[in-house]
Protein backbone atom coordinates (compact mmCIF):
# COMPACT_ATOMS: atom_id res chain seq x y z
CA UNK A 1 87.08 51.68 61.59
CA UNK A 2 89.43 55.02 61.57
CA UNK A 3 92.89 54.52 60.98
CA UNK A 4 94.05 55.66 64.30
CA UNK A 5 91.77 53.24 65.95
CA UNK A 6 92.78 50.56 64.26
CA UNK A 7 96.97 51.75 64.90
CA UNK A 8 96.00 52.27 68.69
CA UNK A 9 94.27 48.84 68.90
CA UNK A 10 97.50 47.14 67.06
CA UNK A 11 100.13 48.88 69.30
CA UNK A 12 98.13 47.76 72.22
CA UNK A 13 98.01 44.31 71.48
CA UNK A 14 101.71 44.75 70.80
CA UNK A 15 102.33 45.43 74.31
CA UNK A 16 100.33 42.53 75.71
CA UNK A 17 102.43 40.37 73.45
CA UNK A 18 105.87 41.45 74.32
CA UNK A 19 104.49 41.46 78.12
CA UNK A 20 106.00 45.16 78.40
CA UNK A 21 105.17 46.85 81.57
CA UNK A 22 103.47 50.02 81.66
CA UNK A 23 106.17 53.02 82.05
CA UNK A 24 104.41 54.50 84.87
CA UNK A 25 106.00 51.27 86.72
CA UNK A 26 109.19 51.22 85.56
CA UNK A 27 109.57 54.87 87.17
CA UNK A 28 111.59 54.93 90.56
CA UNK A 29 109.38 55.69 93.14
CA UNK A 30 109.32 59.86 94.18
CA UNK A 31 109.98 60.62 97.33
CA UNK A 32 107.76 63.44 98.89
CA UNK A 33 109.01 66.00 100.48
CA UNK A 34 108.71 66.34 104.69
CA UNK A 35 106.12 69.01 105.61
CA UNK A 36 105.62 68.53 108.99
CA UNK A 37 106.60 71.03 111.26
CA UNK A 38 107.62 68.85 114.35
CA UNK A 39 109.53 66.00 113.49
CA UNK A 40 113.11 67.00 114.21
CA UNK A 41 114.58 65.63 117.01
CA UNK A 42 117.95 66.07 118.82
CA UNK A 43 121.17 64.31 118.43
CA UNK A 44 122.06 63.96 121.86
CA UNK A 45 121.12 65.21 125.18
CA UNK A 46 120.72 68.90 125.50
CA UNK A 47 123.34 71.08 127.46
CA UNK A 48 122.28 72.98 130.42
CA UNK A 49 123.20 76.29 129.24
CA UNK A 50 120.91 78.05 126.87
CA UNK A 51 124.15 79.23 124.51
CA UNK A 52 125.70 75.91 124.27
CA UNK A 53 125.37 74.05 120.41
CA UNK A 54 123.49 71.06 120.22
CA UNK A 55 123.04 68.83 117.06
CA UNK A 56 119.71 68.08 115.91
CA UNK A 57 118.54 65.65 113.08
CA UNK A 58 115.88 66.91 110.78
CA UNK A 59 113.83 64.16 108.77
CA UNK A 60 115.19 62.40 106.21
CA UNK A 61 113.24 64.13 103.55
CA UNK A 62 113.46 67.95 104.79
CA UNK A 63 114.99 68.41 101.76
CA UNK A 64 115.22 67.57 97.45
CA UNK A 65 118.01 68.93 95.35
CA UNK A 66 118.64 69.36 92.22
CA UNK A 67 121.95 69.26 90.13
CA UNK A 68 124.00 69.94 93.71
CA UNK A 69 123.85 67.99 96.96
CA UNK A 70 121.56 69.30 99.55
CA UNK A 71 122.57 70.37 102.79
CA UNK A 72 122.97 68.30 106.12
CA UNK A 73 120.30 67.39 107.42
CA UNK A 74 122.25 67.46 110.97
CA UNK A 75 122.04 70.62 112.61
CA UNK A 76 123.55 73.16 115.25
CA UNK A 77 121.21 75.06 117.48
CA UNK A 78 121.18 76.50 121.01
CA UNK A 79 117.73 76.86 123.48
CA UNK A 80 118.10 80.45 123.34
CA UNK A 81 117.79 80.29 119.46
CA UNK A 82 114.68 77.79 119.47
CA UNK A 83 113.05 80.27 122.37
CA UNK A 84 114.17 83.61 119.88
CA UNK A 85 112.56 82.26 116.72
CA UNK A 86 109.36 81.23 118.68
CA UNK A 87 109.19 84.64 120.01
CA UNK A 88 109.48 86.33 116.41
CA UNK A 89 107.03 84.04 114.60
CA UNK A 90 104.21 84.56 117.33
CA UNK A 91 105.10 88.40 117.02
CA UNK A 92 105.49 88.30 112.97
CA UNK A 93 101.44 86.46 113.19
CA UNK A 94 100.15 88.72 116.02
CA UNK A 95 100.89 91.83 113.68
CA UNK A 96 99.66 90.13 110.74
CA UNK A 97 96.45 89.27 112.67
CA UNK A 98 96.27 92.96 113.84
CA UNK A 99 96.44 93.81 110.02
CA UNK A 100 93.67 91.81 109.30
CA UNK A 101 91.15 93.69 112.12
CA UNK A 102 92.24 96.85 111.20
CA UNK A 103 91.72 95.92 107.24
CA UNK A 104 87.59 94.73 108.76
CA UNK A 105 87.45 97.79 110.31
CA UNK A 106 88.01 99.98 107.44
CA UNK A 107 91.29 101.16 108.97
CA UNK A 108 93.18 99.65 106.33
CA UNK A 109 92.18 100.25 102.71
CA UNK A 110 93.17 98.80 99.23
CA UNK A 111 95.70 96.14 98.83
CA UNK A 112 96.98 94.19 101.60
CA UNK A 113 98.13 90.69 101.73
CA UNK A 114 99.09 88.42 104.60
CA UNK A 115 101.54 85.83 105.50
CA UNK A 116 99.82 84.02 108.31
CA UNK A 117 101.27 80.56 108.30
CA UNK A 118 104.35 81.24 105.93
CA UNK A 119 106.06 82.52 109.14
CA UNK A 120 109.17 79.99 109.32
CA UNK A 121 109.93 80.95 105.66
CA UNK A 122 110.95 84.58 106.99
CA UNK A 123 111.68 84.13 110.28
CA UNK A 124 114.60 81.59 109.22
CA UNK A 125 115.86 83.13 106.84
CA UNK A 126 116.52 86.01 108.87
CA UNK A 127 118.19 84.24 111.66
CA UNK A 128 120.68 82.54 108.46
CA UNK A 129 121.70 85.69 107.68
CA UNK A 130 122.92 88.87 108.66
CA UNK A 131 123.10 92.97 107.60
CA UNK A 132 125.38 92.93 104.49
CA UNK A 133 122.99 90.64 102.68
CA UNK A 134 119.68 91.84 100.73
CA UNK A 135 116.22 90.66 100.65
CA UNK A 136 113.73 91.83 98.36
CA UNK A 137 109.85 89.80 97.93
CA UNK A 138 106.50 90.56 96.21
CA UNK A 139 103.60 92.13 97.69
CA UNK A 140 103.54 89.60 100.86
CA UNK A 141 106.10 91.49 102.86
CA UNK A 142 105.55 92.99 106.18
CA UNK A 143 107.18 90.28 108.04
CA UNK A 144 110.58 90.85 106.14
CA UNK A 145 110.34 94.33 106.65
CA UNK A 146 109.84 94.43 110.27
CA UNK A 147 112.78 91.68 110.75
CA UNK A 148 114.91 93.57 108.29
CA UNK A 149 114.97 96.53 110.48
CA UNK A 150 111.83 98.03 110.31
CA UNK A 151 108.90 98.50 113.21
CA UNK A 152 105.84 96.75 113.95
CA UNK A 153 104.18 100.45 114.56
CA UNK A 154 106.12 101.64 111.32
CA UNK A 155 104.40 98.61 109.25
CA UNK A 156 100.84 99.12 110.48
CA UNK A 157 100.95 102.64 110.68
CA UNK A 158 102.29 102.46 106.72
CA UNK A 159 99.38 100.30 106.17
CA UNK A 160 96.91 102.85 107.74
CA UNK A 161 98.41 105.50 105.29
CA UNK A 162 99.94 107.56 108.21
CA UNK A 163 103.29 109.52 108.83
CA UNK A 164 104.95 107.37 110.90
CA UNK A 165 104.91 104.26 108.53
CA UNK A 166 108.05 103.45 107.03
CA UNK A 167 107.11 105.02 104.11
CA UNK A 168 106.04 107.70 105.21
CA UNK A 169 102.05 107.09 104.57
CA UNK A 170 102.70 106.98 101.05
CA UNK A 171 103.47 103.29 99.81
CA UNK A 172 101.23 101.42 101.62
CA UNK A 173 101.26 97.41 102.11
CA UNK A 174 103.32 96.70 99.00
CA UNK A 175 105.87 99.23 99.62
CA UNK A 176 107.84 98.96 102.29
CA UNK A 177 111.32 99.64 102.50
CA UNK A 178 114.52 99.43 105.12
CA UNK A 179 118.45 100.07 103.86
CA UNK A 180 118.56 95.70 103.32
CA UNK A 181 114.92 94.96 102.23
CA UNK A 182 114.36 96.23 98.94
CA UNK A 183 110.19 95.63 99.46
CA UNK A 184 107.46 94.96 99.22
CA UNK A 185 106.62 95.28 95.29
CA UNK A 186 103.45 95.48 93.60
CA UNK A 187 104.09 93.98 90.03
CA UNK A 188 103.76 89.94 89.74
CA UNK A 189 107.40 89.16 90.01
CA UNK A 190 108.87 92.34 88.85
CA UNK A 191 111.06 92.21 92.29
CA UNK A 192 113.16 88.95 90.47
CA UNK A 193 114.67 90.86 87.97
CA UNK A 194 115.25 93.81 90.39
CA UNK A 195 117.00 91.09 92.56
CA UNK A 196 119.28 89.84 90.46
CA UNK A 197 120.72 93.76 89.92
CA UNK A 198 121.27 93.77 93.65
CA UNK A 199 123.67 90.46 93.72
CA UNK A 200 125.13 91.72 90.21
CA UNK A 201 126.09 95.33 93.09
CA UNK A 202 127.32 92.53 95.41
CA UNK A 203 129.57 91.11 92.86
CA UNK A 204 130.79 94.10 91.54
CA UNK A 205 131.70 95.55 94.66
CA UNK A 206 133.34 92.05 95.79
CA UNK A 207 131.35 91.71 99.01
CA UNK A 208 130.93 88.49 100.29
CA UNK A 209 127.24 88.91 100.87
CA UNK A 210 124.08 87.07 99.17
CA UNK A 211 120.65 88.29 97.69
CA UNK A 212 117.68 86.67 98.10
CA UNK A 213 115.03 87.66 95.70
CA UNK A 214 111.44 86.11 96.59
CA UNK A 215 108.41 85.03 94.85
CA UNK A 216 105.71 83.30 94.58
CA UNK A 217 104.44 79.99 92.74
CA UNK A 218 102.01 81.92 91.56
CA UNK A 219 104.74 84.62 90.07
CA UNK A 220 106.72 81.50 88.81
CA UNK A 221 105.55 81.56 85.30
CA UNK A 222 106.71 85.36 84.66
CA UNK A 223 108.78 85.45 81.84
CA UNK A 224 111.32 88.39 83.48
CA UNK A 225 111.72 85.20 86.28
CA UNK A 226 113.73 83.11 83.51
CA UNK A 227 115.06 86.28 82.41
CA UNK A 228 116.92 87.05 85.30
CA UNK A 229 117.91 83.38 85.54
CA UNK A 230 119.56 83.68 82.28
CA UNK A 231 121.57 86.73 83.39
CA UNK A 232 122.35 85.45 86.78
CA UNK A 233 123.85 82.49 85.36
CA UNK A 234 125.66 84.06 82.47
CA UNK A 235 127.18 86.56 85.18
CA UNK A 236 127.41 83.59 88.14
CA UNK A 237 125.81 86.21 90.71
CA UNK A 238 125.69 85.86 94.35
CA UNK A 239 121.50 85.76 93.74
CA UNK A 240 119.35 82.91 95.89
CA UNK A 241 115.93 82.98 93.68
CA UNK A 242 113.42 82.00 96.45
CA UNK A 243 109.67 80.52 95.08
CA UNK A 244 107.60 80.82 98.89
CA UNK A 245 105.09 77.93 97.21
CA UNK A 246 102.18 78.34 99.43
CA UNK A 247 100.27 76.72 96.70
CA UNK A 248 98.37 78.85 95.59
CA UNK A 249 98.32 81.64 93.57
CA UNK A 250 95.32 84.27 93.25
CA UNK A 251 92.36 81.63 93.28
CA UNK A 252 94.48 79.34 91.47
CA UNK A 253 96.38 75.93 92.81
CA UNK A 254 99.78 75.56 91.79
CA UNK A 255 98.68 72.60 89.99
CA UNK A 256 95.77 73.92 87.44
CA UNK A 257 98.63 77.09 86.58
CA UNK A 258 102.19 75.35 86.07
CA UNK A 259 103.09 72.41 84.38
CA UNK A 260 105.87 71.61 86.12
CA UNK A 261 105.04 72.16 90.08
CA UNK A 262 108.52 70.94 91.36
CA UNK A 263 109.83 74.85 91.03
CA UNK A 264 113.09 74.27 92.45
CA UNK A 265 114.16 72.68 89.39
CA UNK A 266 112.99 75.98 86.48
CA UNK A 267 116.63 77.10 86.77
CA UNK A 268 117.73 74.96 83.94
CA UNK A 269 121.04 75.19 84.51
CA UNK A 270 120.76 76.57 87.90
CA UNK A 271 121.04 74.33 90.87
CA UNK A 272 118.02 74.26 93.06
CA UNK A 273 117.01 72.70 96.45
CA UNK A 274 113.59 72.35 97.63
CA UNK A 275 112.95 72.95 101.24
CA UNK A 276 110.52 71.93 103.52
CA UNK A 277 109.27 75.50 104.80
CA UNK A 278 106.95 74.46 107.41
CA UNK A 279 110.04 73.75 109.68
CA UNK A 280 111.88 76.49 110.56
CA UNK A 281 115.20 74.56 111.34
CA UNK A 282 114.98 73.57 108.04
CA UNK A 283 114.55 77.08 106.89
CA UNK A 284 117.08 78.32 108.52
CA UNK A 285 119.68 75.36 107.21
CA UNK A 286 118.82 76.04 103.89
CA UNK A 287 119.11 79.35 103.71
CA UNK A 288 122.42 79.40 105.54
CA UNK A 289 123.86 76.52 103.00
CA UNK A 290 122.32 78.83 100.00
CA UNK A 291 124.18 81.82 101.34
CA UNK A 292 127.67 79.78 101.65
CA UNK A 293 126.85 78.25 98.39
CA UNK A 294 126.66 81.68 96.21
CA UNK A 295 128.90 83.23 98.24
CA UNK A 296 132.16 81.37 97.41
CA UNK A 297 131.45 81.53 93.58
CA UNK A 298 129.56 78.38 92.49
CA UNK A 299 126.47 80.74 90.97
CA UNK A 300 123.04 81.36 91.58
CA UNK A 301 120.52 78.95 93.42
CA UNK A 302 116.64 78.35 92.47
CA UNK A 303 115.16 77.93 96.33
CA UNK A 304 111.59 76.38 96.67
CA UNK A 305 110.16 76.83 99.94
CA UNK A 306 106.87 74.31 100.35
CA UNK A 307 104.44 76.35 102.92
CA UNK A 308 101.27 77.14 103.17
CA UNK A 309 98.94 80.43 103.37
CA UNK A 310 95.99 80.12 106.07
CA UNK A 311 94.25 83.12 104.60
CA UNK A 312 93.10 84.02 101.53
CA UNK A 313 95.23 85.62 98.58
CA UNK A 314 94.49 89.27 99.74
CA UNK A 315 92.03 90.37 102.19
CA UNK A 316 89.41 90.36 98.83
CA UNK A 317 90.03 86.84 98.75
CA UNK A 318 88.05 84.56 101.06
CA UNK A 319 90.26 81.98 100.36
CA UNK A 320 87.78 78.78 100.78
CA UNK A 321 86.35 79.32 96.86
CA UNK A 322 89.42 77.19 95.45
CA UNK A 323 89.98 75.16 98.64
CA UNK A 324 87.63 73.70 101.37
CA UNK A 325 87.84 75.07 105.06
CA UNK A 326 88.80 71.55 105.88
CA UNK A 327 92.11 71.32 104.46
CA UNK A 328 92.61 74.48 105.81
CA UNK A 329 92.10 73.43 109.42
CA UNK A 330 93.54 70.13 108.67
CA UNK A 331 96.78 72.11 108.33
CA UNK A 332 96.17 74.45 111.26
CA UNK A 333 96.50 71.75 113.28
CA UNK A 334 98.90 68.94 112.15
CA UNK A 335 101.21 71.29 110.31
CA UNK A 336 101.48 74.59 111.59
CA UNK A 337 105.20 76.48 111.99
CA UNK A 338 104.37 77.82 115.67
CA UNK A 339 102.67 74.61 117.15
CA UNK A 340 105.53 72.52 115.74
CA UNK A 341 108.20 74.53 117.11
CA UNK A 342 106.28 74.96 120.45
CA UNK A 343 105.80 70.95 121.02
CA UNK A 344 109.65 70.69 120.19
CA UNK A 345 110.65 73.06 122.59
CA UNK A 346 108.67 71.59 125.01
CA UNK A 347 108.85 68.16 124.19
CA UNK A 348 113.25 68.69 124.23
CA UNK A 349 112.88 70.40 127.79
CA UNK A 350 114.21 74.20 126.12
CA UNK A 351 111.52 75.84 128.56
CA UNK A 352 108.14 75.22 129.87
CA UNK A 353 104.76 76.08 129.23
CA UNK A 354 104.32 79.21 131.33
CA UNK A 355 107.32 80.75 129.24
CA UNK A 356 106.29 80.52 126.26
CA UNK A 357 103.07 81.86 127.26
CA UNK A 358 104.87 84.64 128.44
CA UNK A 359 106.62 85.10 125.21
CA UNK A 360 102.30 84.56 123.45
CA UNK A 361 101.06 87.28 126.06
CA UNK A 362 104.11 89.78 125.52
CA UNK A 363 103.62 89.66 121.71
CA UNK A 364 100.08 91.10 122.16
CA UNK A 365 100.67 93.14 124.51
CA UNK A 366 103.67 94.60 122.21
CA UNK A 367 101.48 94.44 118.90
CA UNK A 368 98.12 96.09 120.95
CA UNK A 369 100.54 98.81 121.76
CA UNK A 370 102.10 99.30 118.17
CA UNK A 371 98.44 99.89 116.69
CA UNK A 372 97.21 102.11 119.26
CA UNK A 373 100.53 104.03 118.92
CA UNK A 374 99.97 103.99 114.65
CA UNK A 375 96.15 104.72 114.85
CA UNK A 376 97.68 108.18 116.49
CA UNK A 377 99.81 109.18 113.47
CA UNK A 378 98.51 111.88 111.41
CA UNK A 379 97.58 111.45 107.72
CA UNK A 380 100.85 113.09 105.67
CA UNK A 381 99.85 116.27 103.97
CA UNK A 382 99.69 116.95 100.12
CA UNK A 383 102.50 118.66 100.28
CA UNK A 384 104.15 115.41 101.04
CA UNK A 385 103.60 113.92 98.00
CA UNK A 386 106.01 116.61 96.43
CA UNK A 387 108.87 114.17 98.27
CA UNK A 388 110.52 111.41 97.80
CA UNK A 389 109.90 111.34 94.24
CA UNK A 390 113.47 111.64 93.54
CA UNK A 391 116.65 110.65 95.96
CA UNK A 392 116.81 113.64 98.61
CA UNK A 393 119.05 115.80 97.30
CA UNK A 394 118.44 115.10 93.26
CA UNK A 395 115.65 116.76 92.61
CA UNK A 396 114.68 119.28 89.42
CA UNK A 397 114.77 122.71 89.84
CA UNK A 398 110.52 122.29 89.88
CA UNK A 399 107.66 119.19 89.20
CA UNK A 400 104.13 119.32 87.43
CA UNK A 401 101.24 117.92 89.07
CA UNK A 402 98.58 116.71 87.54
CA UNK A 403 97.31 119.52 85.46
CA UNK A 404 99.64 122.26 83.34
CA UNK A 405 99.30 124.83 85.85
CA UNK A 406 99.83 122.65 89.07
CA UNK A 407 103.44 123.11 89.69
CA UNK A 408 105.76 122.78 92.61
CA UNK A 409 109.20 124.37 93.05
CA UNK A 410 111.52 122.58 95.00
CA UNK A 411 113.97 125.21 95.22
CA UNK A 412 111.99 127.06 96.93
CA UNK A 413 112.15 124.87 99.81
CA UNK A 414 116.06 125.36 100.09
């Protein structure tokens, strides 16, 4: 018998003797984090008017930290902001939809990726914080562009190629842009790196204003994403790094590409707090505690929002070769964003029915009108593609094209 039989046979009846339990039991049992969407309830009874504050109590286990102490889990919120968010998800996953028929019909070409389901993640962030702070994602991103400022005609008409998308028919779906959102970006989580130069322009201009720099778990294992932890820690920058783990990455589960899945805790030093994002109360409290957190000098955060994609990685990606169609549908409907929010609004007495119908038939009828309105935009000319190379205003004297004697002089346009 080998010698490392014999050794594992020894050290096994070692254990038996000394009656030592396994370590697996001797563990203190993990607590899983909250996922529902629904299971918030309110403190109290609600006040008549729709601005009035009312406290409600998320679950228990809406969030994990790590190194830090999490936020309350005791909230403030008014009916007008429980009606607004419900509005702007059903509007953020109308356009998306619309993005997806107009991708089947050939209307939309090359890249495009969708956030249908991740809707709280954006959504609450954006009602946490406020102009003077920056947001910059991946390739996911027309959600934070049209919140940040941007239009739902100016994202699907961008995605169409034409002139009246925000950029101009030229960037397409991973390149869109508004003074706070710094895109839509089409490297694996180049954006990170790109984020943590924003806060370090924060900080060095001393405005009390945070960065949140996005990614995703499947971008998590990018070296320039521990990079620009290093440097964000060195230089304590206002930067919230924010993993959107929607478990999976392109065709890969979280779990068969990263060791270590809890991602909220990769910051080493770095404090992190994982978040249930299927809840957009809890969204929106953890984002708001992030932003007070970085903000009065305490140093960067690692965010991990748990959520979930309904579609596929792209619109190449059927999505059901890595997954089965019943856990997607299982998750349609016990934990989706929208319902949850709906059956709290209505279960709390915030409105009824008919209204928030309203709200679902006004979205469409606002998202029908933005695609007929971008299907009408021209296609930019060539000569367009002269611009925005360089910042208006900085460019050389001429440009080369793509052979020697393709040449175009700027001045000329002067």
């Amino acid at each position: 018998m080998a010698f490392s039989a014999l050794r594992a046979r020894s050290l096994r009846a070692g254990v038996r003797a000394a009656a030592v339990k396994p370590m697996r039991s001797t563990l203190p049992q993990i607590r899983l984090l909250q996922t529902d969407s629904d299971k918030s309830a309110p403190a109290h009874e609600l006040p008549a008017s729709g601005s009035d504050k009312f406290k409600v109590n998320l679950p228990e286990d809406s969030f994990h930290s790590y190194r830090c102490d999490g936020p309350s889990t005791e909230v403030e919120v008014t009916k007008d902001d429980l009606v607004h968010m419900y509005k702007q998800m059903v509007t953020m996953r109308r356009m998306e939809q619309a993005a997806d028929a107009l991708y089947k019909q050939k209307m939309i070409r090359g890249f495009c990726h969708l956030a249908i389901g991740q809707e709280a993640v954006s959504v609450g962030m954006e009602n946490a914080i406020d102009g003077d702070d920056r947001v910059i994602t991946s390739y996911r991103c027309h959600t934070f562009a049209v919140l940040r400022g941007g239009t739902i005609k100016g994202v699907l008409a961008e995605l169409m190629g034409r002139v009246d998308g925000m950029s101009y028919g030229k960037g397409g779906s991973m390149h869109i842009f508004t003074p706070s959102f710094f895109g839509g970006n089409g490297i694996v989580g180049a954006q990170v790196p790109v984020g943590a130069g924003i806060a370090l322009a924060q900080k060095y201009s001393k405005k009390k204003a945070a960065t949140f720099a996005l990614y995703g778990d499947g971008a998590s294992n990018q070296g320039q994403v521990f990079e620009a932890y290093n440097m964000a820690k060195l230089w304590n920058l206002p930067c919230i790094f924010v993993c959107e783990n929607n478990k999976y990455g392109m065709g890969t589960s979280a779990e068969r590409s990263s060791m270590n899945t809890d991602y909220f805790t990769r910051g080493d030093k770095i404090p992190g707090l994982q978040v249930n994002g299927m809840d957009i109360l809890a969204v929106r409290q953890a984002c708001s505690w992030a932003k007070e957190w970085v903000t009065s000098g305490k140093g960067p955060l690692v965010v991990e929002f748990v959520t979930y994609r309904y579609g596929g990685h792209s619109m190449s990606d059927p999505g059901t070769t890595y997954r089965t169609r019943d856990e997607v549908q299982a998750m349609r409907a016990e934990k989706d964003t929208i319902a949850g929010l709906k059956k709290n609004i209505l279960d709390w007495g915030v409105s009824d029915e008919a209204s928030l119908k309203a709200i679902v038939d006004g979205a469409k009828t606002e998202v029908d009108t933005a695609v007929e309105e971008a299907k009408q935009s021209p296609f930019p000319d060539l000569k367009e593609f002269w611009t925005d190379i360089y910042y208006k205003g900085t460019e050389p004297p001429f440009m080369r094209g793509r052979e020697k004697e393709e040449v175009h002089f700027y001045n000329k346009e002067a």
